[in-house]
N, C-alpha and C. Protein backbone atom coordinates (compact mmCIF):
# COMPACT_ATOMS: atom_id res chain seq x y z
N UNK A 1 63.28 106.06 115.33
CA UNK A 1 63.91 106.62 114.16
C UNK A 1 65.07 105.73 113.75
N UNK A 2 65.43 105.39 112.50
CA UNK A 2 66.21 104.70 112.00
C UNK A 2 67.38 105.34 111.37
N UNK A 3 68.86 105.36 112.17
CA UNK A 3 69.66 106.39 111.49
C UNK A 3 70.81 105.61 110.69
N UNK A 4 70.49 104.44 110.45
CA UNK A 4 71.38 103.40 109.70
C UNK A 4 72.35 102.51 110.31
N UNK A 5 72.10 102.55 111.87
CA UNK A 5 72.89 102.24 112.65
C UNK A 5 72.44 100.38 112.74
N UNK A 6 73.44 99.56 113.56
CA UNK A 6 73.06 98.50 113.87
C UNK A 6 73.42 98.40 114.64
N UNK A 7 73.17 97.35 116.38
CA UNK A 7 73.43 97.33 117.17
C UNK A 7 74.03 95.88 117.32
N UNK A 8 75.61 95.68 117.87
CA UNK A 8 76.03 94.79 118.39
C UNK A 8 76.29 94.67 119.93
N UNK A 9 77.14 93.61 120.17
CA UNK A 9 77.11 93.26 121.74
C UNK A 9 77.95 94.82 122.13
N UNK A 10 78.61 95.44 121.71
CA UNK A 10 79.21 96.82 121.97
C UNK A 10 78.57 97.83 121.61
N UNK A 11 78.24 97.83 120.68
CA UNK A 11 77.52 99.71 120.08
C UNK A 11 76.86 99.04 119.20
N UNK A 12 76.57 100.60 118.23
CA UNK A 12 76.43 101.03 117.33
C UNK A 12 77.14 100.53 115.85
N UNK A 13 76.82 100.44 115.28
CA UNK A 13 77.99 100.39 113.50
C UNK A 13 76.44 101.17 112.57
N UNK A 14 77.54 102.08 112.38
CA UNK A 14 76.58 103.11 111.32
C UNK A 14 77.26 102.26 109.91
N UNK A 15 76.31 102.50 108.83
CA UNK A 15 76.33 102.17 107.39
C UNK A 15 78.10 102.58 106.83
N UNK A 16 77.97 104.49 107.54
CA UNK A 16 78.80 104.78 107.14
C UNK A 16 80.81 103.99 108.18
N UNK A 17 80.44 103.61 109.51
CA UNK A 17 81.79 102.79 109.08
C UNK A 17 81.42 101.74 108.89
N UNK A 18 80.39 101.28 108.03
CA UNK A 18 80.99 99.90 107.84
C UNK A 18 81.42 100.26 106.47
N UNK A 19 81.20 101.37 105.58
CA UNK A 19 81.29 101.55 104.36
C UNK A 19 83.16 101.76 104.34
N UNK A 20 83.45 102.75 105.27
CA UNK A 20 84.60 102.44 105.59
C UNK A 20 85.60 101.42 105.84
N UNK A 21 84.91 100.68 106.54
CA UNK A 21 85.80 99.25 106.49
C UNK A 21 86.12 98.76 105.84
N UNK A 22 85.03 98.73 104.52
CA UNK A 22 85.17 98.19 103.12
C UNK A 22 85.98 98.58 102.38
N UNK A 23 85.98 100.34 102.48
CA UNK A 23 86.89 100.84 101.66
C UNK A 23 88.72 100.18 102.08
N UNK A 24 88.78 99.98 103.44
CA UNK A 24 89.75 99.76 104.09
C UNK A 24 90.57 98.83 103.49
N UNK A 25 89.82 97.53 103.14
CA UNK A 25 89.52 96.13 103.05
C UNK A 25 89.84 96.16 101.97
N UNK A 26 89.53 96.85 100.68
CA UNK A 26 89.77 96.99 99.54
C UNK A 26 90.79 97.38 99.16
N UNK A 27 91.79 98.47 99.97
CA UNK A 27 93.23 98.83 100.29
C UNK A 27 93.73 98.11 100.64
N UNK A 28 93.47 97.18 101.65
CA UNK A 28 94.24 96.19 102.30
C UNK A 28 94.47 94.95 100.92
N UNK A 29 93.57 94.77 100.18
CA UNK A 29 93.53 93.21 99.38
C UNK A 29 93.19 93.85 98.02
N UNK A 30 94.56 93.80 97.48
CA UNK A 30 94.88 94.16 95.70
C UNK A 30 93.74 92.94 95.08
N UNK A 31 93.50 91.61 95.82
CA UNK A 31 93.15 90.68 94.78
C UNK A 31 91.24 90.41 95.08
N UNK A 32 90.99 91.29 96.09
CA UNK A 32 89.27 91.53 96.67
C UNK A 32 88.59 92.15 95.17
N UNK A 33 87.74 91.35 94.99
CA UNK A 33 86.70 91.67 93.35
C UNK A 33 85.59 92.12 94.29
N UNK A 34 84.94 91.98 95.40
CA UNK A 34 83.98 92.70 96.06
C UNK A 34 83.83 91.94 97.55
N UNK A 35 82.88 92.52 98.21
CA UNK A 35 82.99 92.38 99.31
C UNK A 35 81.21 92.96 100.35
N UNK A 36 81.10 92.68 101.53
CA UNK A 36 79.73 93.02 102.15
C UNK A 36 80.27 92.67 103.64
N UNK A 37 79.44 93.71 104.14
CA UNK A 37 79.29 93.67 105.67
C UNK A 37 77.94 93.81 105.98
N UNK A 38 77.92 92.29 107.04
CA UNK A 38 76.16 92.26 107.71
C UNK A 38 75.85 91.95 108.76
N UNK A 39 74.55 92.11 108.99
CA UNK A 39 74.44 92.33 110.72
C UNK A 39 74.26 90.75 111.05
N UNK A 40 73.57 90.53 112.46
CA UNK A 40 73.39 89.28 112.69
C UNK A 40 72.12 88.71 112.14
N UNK A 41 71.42 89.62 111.57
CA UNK A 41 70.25 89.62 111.19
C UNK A 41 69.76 89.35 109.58
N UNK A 42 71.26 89.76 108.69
CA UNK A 42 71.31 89.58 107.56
C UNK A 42 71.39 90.71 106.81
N UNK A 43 71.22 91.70 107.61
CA UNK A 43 70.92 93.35 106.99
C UNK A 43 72.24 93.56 106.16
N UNK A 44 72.73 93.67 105.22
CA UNK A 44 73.73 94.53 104.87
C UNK A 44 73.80 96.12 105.16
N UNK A 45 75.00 96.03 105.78
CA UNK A 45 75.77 97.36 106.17
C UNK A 45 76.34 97.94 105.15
N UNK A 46 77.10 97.23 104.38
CA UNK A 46 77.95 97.95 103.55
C UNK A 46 77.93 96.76 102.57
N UNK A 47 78.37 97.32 100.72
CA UNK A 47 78.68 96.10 100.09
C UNK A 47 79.38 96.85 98.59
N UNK A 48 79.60 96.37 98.28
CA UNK A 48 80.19 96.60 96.68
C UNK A 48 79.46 95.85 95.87
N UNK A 49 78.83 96.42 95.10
CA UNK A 49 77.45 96.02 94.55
C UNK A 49 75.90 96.28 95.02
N UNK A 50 75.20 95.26 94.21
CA UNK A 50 73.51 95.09 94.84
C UNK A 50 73.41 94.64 96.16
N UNK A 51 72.99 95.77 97.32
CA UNK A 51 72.54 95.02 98.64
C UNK A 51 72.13 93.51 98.73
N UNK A 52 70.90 93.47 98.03
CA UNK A 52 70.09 92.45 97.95
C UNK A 52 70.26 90.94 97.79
N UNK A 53 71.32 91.16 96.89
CA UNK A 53 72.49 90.36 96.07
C UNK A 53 73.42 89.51 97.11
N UNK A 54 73.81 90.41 97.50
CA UNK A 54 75.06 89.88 98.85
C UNK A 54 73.76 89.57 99.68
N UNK A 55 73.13 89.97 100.35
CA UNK A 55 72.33 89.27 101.41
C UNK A 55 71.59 87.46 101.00
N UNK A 56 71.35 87.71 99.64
CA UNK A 56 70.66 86.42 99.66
C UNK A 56 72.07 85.25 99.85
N UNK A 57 72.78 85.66 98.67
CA UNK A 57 74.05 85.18 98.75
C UNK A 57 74.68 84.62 100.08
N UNK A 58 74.85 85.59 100.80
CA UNK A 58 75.57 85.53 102.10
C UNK A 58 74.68 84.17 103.16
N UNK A 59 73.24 84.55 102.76
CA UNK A 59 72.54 83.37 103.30
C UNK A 59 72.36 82.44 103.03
N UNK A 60 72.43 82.47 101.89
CA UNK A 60 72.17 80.68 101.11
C UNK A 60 73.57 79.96 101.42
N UNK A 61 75.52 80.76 101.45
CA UNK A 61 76.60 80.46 101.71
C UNK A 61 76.38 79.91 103.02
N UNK A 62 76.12 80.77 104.24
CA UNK A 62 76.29 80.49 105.47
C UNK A 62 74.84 79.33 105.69
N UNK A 63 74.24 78.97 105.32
CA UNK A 63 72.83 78.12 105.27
C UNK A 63 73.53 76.80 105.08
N UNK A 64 74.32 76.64 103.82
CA UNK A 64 74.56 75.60 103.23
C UNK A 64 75.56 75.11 103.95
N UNK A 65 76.50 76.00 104.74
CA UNK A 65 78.15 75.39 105.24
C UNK A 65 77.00 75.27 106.57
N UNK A 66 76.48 75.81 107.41
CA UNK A 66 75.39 75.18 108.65
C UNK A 66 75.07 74.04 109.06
N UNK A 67 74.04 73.50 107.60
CA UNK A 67 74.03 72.28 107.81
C UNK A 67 74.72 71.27 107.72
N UNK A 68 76.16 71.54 107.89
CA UNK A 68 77.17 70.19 107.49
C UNK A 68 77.33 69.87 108.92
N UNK A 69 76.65 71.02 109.85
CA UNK A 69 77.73 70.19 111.36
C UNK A 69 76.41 70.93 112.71
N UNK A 70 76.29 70.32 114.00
CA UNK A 70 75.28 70.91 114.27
C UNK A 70 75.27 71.93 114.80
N UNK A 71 76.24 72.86 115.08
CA UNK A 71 76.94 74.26 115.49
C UNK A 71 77.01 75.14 114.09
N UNK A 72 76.78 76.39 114.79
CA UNK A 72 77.05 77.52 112.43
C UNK A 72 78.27 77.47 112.72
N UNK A 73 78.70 77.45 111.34
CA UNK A 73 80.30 77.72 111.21
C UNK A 73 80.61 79.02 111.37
N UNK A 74 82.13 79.16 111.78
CA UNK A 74 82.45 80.60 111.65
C UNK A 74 83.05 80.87 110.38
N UNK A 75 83.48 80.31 109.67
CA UNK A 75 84.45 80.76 108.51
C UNK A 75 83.93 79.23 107.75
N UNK A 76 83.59 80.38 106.06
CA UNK A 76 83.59 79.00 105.14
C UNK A 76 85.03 79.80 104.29
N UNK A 77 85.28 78.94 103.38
CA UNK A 77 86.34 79.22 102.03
C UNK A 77 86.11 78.08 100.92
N UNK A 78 85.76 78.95 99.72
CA UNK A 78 84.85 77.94 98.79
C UNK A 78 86.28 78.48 97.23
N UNK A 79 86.65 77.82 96.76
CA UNK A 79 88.04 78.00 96.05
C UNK A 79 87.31 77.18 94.20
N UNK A 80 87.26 78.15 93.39
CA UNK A 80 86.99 77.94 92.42
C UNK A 80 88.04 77.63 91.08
N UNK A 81 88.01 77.82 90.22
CA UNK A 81 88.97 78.11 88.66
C UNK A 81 88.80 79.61 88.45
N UNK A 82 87.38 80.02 88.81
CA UNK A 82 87.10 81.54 88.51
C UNK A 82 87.75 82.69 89.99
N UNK A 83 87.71 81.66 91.00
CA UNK A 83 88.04 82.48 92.07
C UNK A 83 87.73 81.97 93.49
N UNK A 84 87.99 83.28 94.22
CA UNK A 84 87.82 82.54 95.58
C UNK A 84 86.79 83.16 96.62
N UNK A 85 86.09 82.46 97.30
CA UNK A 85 84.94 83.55 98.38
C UNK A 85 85.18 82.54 99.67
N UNK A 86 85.46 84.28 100.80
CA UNK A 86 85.29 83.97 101.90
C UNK A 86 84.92 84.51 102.80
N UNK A 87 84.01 83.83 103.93
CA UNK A 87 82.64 84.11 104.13
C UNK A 87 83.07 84.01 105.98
N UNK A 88 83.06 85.07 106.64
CA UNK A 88 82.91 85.07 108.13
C UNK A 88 82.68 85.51 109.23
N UNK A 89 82.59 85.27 110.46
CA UNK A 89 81.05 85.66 111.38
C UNK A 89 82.10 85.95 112.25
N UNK A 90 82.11 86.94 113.31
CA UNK A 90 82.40 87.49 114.49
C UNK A 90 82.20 88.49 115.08
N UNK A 91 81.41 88.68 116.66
CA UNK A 91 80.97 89.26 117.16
C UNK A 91 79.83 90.10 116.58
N UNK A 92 78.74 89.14 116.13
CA UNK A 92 77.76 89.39 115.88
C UNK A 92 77.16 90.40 114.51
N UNK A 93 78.37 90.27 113.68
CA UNK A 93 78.73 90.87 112.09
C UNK A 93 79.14 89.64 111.34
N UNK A 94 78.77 90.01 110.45
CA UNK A 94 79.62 88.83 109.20
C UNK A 94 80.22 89.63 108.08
N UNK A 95 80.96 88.80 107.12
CA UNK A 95 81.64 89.94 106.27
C UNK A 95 82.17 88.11 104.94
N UNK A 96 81.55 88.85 103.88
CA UNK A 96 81.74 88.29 102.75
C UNK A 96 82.86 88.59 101.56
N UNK A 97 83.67 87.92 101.14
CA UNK A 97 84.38 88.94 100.28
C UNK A 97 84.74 87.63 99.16
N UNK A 98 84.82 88.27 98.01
CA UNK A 98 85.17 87.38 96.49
C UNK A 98 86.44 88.25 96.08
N UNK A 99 87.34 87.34 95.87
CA UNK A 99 88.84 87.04 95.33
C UNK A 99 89.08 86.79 94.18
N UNK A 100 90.47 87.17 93.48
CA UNK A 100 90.85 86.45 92.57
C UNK A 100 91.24 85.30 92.91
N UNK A 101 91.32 84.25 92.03
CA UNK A 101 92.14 83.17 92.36
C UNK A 101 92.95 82.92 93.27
N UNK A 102 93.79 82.01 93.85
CA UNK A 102 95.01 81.61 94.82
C UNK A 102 95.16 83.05 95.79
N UNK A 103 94.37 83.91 96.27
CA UNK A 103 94.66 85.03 97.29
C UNK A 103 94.63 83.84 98.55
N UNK A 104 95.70 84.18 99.28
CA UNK A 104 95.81 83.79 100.50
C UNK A 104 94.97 83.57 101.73
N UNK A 105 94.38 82.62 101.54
CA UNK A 105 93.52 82.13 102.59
C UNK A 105 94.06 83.00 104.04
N UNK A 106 94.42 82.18 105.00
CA UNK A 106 95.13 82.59 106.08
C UNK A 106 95.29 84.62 106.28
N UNK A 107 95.45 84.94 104.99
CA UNK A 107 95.87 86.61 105.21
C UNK A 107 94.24 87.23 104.95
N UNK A 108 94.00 86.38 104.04
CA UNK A 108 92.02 87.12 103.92
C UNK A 108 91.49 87.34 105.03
N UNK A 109 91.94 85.63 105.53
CA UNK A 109 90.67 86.06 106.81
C UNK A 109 90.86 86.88 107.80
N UNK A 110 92.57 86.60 108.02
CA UNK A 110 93.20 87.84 109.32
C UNK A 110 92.55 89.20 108.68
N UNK A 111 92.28 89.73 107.72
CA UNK A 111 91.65 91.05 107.26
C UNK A 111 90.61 90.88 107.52
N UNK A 112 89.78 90.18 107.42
CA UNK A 112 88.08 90.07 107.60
C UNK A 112 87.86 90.06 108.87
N UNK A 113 88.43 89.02 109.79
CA UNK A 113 88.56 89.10 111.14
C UNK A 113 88.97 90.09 112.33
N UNK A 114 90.40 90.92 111.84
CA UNK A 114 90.30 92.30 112.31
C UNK A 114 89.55 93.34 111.58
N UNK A 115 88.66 93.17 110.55
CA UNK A 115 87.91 94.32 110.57
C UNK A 115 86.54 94.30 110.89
N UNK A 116 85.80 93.00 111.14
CA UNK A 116 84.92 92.80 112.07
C UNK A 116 85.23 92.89 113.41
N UNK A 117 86.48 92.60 114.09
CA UNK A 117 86.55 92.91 115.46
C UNK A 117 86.93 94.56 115.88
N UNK A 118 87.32 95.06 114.43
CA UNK A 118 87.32 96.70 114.98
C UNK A 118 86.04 97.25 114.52
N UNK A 119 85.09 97.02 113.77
CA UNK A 119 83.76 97.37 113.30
C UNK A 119 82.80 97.38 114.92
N UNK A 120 82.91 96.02 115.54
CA UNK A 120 82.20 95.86 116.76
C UNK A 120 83.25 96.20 118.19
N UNK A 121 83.92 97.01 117.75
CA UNK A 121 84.54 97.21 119.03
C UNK A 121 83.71 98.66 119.63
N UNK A 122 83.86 99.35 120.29
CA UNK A 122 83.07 100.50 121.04
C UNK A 122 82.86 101.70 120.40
N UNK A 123 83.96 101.70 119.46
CA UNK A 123 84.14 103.80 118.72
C UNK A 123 84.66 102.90 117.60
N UNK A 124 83.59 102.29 116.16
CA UNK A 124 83.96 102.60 115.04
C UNK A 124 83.90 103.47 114.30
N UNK A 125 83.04 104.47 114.50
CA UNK A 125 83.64 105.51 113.75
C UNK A 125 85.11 105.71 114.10
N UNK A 126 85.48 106.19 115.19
CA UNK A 126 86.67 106.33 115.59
C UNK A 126 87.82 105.46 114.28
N UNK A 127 87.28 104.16 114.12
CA UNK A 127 88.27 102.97 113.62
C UNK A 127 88.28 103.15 112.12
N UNK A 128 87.35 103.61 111.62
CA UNK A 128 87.10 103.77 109.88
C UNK A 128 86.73 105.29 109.98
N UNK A 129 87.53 105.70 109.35
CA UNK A 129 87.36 107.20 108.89
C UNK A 129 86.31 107.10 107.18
N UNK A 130 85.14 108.06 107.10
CA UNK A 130 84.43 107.60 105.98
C UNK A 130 85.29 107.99 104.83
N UNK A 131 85.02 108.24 103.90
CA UNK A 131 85.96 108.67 102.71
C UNK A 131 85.92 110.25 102.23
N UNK A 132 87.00 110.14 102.25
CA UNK A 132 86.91 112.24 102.27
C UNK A 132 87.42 112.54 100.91
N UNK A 133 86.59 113.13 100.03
CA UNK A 133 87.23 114.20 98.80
C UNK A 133 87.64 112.87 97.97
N UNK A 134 86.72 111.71 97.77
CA UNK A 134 87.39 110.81 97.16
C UNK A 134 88.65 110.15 96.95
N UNK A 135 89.22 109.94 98.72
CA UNK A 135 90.46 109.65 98.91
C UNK A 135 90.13 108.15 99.93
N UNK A 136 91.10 106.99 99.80
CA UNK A 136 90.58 106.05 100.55
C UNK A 136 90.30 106.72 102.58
N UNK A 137 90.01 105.60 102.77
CA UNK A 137 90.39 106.20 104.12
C UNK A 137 91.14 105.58 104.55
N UNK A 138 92.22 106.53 106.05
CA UNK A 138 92.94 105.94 106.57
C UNK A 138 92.88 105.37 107.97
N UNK A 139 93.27 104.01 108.09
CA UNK A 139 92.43 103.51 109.20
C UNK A 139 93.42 104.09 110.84
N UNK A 140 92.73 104.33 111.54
CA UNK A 140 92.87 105.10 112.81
C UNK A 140 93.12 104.46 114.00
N UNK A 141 93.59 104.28 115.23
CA UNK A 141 93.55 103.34 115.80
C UNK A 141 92.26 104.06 116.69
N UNK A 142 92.12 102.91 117.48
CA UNK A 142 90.47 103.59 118.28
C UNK A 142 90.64 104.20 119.58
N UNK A 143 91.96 104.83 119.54
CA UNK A 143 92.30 105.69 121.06
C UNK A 143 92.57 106.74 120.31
N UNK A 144 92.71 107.13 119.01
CA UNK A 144 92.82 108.31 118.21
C UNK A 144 91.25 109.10 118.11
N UNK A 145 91.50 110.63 117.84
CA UNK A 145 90.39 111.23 117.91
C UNK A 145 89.44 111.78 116.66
C-alpha cells in the first residue's frame, strides 16, 4: 500500500511533512518564488507548482552540473538577470528552490540544508507541523510532541 511516504536512510517523509517544510521555507525566505522537495529517486514530495515540472527540471539541473566533474554535485547555484535557483542534495532528499534576484547564496542554502537534514532526521512529522486552519506552520523542534 502506498501512503505517500518515502523512505530515507532514517524513516519515513510523508508528502504531508515535506509539504510542511515548504511551507516553512517559504516563511523562512521573503525572496523564494517557488520551491520542491524530492526523493533520491526523483519523486517529488512536495512543490509549489506542477509536480512534473520540478521533477524534469530538477533532473535535467542536477544532470547537467553531474557531468562537469566525476562525483554528483551537492549544491548547484545558477544566478540570472531574472533570478536565482538553487538546487541541493542531502541525505538522500534534494530540494530545489527559485529566488528573486541577489537573495543570499550562503543563507539559501543554510535553509535548504537544515530543512533537508530535519525532513530526514527520525520524527518529521514531529519537525513540520502540516498547516492548520490556513495558518503557516510552526516549526517544532524534534524532541517536542
Amino acid at each position: 500500500m502506498d501512503d505517500g511516504a518515502t523512505k530515507t536512510g532514517s524513516g519515513a517523509i510523508s508528502g504531508e511533512a515535506a509539504e510542511g517544510a515548504l511551507a516553512y521555507l517559504a516563511e523562512l525566505s521573503p525572496d523564494l518564488r517557488g520551491a520542491a522537495i524530492l526523493d533520491a529517486d526523483g519523486v517529488v514530495l512536495a512543490a509549489s507548482g506542477h509536480p512534473d515540472r520540478w521533477r524534469e527540471d530538477a533532473a535535467a539541473l542536477f544532470g547537467a552540473a553531474d557531468r562537469a566533474d566525476e562525483e554528483p554535485v551537492e549544491q548547484v547555484h545558477v544566478g540570472t538577470e531574472q533570478g536565482e535557483v538553487f538546487a541541493l542534495r542531502h541525505a538522500g532528499l534534494a530540494a530545489v528552490a527559485v529566488t528573486e534576484r541577489f537573495a543570499l547564496a550562503s543563507l539559501t542554502f543554510f535553509d535548504l540544508r537544515a530543512m533537508l537534514r530535519d525532513l530526514a532526521g527520525e520524527t518529521p512529522l514531529r519537525t513540520f507541523a502540516p498547516q492548520e486552519g490556513g495558518q503557516s506552520p510552526q516549526r517544532r523542534s524534534g524532541g517536542e510532541g
